[in-house]
Structures are given as structure tokens and as C-alpha cells.
Protein backbone atom coordinates (compact mmCIF):
# COMPACT_ATOMS: atom_id res chain seq x y z
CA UNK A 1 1.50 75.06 105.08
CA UNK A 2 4.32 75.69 102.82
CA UNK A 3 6.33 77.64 105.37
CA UNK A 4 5.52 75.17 107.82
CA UNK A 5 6.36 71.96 105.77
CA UNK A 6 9.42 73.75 104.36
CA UNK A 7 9.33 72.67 101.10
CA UNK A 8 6.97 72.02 98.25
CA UNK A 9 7.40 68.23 97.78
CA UNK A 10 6.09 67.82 101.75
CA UNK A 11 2.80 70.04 101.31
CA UNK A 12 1.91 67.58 98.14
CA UNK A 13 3.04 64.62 100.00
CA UNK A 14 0.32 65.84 102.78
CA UNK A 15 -2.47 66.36 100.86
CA UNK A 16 -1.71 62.68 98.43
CA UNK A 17 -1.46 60.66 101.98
CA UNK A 18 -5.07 62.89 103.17
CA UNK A 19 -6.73 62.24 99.55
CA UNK A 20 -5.77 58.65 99.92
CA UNK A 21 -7.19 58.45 103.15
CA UNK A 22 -10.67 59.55 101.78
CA UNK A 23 -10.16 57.05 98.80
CA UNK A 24 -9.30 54.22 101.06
CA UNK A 25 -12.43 55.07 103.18
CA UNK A 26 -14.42 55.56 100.28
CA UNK A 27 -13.41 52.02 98.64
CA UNK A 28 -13.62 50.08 102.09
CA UNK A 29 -17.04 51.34 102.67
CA UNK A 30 -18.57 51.09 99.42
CA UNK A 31 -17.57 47.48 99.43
CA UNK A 32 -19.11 46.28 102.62
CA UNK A 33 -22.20 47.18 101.67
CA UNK A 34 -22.26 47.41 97.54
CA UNK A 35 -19.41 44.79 96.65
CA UNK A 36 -17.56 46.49 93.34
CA UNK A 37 -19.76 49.20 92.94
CA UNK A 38 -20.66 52.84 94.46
CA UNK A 39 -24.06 53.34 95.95
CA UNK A 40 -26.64 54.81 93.10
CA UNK A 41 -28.61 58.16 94.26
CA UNK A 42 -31.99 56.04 95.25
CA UNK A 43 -29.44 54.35 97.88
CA UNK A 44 -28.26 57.55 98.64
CA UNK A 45 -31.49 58.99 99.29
CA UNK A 46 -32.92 56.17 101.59
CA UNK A 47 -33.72 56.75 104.88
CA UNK A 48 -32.12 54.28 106.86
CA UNK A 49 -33.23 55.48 110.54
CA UNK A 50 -34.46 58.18 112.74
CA UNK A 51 -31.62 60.02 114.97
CA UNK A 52 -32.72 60.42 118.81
CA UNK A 53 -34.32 64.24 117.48
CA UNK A 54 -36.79 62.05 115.59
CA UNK A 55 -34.90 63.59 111.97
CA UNK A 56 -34.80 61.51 109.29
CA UNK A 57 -30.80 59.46 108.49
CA UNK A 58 -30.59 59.04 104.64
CA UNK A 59 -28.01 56.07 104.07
CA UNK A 60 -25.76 59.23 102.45
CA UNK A 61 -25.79 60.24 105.90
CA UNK A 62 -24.89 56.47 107.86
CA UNK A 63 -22.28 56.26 104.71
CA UNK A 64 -20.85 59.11 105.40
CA UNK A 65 -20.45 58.83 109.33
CA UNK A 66 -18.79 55.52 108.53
CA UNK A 67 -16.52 56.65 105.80
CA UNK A 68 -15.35 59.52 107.93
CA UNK A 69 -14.13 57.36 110.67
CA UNK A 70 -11.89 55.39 108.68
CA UNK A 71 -10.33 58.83 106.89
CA UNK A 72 -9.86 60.15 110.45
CA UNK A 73 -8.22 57.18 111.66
CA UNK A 74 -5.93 57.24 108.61
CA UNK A 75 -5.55 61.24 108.99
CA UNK A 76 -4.18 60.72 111.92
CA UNK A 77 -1.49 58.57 111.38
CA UNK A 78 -0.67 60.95 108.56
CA UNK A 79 -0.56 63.49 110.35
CA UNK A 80 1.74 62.00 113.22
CA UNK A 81 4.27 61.43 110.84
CA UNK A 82 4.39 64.53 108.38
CA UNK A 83 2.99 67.39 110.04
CA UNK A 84 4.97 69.04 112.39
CA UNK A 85 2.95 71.34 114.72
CA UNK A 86 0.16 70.44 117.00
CA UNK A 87 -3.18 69.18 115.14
CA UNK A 88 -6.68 68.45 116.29
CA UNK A 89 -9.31 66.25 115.14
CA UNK A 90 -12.81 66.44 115.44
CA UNK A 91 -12.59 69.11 118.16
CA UNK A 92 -15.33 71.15 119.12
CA UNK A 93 -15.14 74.75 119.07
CA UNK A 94 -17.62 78.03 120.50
CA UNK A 95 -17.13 80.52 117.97
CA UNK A 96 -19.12 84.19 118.90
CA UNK A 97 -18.43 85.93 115.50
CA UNK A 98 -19.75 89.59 116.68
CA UNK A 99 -17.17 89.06 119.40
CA UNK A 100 -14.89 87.63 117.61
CA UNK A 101 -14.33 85.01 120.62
CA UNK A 102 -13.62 81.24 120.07
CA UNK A 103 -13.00 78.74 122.62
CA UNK A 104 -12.99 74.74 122.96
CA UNK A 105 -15.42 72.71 124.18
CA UNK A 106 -14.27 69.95 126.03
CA UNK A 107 -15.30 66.56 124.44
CA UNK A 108 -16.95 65.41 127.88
CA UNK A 109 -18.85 69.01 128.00
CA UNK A 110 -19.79 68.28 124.46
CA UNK A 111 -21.26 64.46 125.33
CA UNK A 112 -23.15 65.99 128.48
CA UNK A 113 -24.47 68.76 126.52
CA UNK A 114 -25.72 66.52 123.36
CA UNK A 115 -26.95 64.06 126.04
CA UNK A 116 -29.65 67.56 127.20
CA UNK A 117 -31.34 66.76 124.47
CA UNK A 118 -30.80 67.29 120.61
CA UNK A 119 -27.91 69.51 120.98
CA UNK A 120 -29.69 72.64 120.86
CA UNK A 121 -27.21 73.75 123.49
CA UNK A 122 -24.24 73.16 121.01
CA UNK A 123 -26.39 75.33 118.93
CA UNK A 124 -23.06 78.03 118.73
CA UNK A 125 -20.63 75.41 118.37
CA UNK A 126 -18.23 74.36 115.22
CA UNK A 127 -16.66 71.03 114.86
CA UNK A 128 -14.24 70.84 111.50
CA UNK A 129 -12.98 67.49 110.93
CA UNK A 130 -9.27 68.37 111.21
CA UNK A 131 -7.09 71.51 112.23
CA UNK A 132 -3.57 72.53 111.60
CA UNK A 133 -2.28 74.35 114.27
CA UNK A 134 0.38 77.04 113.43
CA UNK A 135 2.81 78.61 115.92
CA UNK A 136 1.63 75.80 119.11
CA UNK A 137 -1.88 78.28 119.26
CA UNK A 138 -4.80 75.60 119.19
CA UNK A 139 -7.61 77.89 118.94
CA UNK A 140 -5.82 79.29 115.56
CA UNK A 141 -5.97 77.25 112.38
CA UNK A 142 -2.61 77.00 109.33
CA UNK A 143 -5.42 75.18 107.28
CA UNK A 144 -8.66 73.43 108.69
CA UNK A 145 -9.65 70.68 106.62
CA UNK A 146 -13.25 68.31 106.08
CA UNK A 147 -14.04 65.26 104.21
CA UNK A 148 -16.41 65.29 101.97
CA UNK A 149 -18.43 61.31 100.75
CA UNK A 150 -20.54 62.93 98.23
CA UNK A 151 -23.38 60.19 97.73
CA UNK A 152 -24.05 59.33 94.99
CA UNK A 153 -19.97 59.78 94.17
CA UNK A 154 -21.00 61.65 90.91
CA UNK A 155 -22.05 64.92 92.91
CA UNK A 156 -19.11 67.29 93.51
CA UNK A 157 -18.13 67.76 97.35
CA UNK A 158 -19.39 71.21 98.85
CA UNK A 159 -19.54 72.82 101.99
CA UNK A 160 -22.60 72.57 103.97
CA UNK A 161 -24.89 75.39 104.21
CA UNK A 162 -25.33 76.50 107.44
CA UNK A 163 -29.56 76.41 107.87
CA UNK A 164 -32.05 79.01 109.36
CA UNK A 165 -31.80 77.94 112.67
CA UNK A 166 -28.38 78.11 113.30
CA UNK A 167 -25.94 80.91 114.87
CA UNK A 168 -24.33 81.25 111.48
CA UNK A 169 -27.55 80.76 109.31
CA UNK A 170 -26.88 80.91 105.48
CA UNK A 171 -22.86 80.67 105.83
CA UNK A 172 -21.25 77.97 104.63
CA UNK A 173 -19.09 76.09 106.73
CA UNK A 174 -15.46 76.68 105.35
CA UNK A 175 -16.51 80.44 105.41
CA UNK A 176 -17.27 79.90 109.15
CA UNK A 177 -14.46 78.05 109.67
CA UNK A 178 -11.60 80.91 108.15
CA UNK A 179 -13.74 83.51 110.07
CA UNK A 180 -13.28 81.00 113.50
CA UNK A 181 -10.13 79.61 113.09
CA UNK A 182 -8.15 81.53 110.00
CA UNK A 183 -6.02 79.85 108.04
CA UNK A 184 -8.07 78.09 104.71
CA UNK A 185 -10.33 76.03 104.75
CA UNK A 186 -10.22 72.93 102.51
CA UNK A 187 -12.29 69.78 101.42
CA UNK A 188 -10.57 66.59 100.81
CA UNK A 189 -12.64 64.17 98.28
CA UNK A 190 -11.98 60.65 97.06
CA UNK A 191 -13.16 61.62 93.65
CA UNK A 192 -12.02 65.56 93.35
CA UNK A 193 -8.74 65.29 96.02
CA UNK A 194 -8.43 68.89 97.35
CA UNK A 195 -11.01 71.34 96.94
CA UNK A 196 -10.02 75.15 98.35
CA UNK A 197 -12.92 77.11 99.40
């Protein structure tokens, strides 16, 4: 980022303006639906709903869908103004790692193929929250970035663990996404700011 910023000052401007993003989300969030206060861990733990799969939505999970959209939206106004090379957000990506191949998925392919039924055929797929792109090359990554809403707040952000029935079973995700992507992958927090893996 450094080299592509070219100087200091603008890679800690960056990650401030991300950070506040996530706090900004964080705050606006919490107070629709908790006033002055962060949600406690029984809140957290709540199921709220039942996704379309028939899986269980903990309110960690609705709060964290809805804090994500507002950091994104943010993000990307950050990111128009500071960062100079291409960026993506949300963007889907098949990653083969014994092939070493990656390619996009298209965000229509990616509605018709959750719309099959449960996404089992995105089952190979990778979608980090935000990617630098270095040198104009989209399917390469400068520094790939998530947000993390722990809930309840007082839990530190982590990666999530890839589970036993995925293509990349017991890998975290940053790992996944410097073996996709390279560059670094990073967590932005409202509590911790920038986490490297």
C-alpha cells in the first residue's frame, strides 16, 4: 500500500477513514435497535430467523449484515477519493487452490446460482468484503480487507474458520484470501481498528 499511496501519512489516512467507517456503522446500528448501548451476548446469541436453507440467523448475524452495509457504503466513498488503483467490493471470486486458478463470478451468475438452492453451487467460491487492486490486475489483491461486528463488542474480531464442508475446510479466511488473491489480508474493527492476519 505504501508504494502505492506514496507516502506514509496516506496509508494511515486510509486505514483512519476505513476504521471510522466500521465505527460509524457500528454506532448507527447499535442505536436503532439498543439506544446508547451495545447489544449484550444473550442479544447476540438470539436467533432472530431461519435463512431460506432452514439454518438458524442469530441477531449477531442480522447485526452484522446490517452493519456491513453501512461500512461498505462508507468504504466506498473512501476509497473513491484516496485510493488510487482499481478496487472491488463484495466481489465474488472461484478460487481452485491445487490449480492455483482464480476467476470472478459475475454478480448475476452469483444471484442465479444462490437462487439453485442454498448455494451449494458457490460451494468453491470466495467473497472478501473489499480488494485493492495493484498494477490494474483485478484478480490480484495489494491488500484485501473484511469487517469484522464482533457481537457482543467485547469479543476480539477473527477470521472465520472455514467449516468441514467447504472447499477450503479448516482454513481461515484471510489465509484463503493471501493464497487467492496475494497481497495481506486485513480485518478492520470498530473496537480494535486494523487487525493483520
Amino acid at each position: 500500500m505504501l508504494v502505492l499511496l506514496k507516502q506514509d501519512n496516506a496509508v494511515g489516512e486510509l486505514e483512519e477513514q476505513l476504521v471510522e467507517c466500521a465505527i460509524q456503522a457500528e454506532r448507527q446500528i447499535n442505536a436503532h435497535f439498543f439506544g446508547d448501548r451495545p447489544p449484550t451476548r444473550n442479544e447476540c446469541l438470539e436467533v432472530v430467523d431461519v435463512d431460506t436453507c432452514g439454518k438458524p440467523v442469530t441477531r449477531a448475524m442480522r447485526l452484522g449484515q446490517q452493519k456491513h452495509a453501512l461500512a461498505l457504503e462508507c468504504a466506498r466513498e473512501v476509497l473513491a477519493s484516496l485510493w488510487p488503483e482499481p478496487f472491488s467490493i463484495e466481489q465474488r471470486y472461484r478460487y481452485y487452490p491445487h490449480a492455483l486458478l482464480l476467476e470472478t463470478v459475475g454478480r448475476e451468475e452469483a444471484a442465479r446460482l444462490l437462487a439453485q438452492g442454498c448455494g451449494h453451487e458457490l460451494w468453491r467460491t470466495i467473497k472478501p468484503d473489499i480488494v485493492l487492486h495493484a498494477n490494474r490486475d483485478l484478480l490480484r489483491s495489494a491488500v484485501t480487507l473484511d469487517f469484522k461486528f464482533p457481537c457482543p463488542d467485547t469479543n476480539l474480531p477473527q477470521w472465520t474458520r472455514y467449516g468441514a464442508n467447504s472447499a477450503y475446510a479448516g482454513k481461515g479466511q484471510g489465509e484463503v484470501y493471501e493464497a487467492a488473491l496475494g497481497g495481506e489480508a486485513v480485518i478492520v474493527s470498530p473496537r480494535v481498528g486494523v487487525v493483520l492476519r
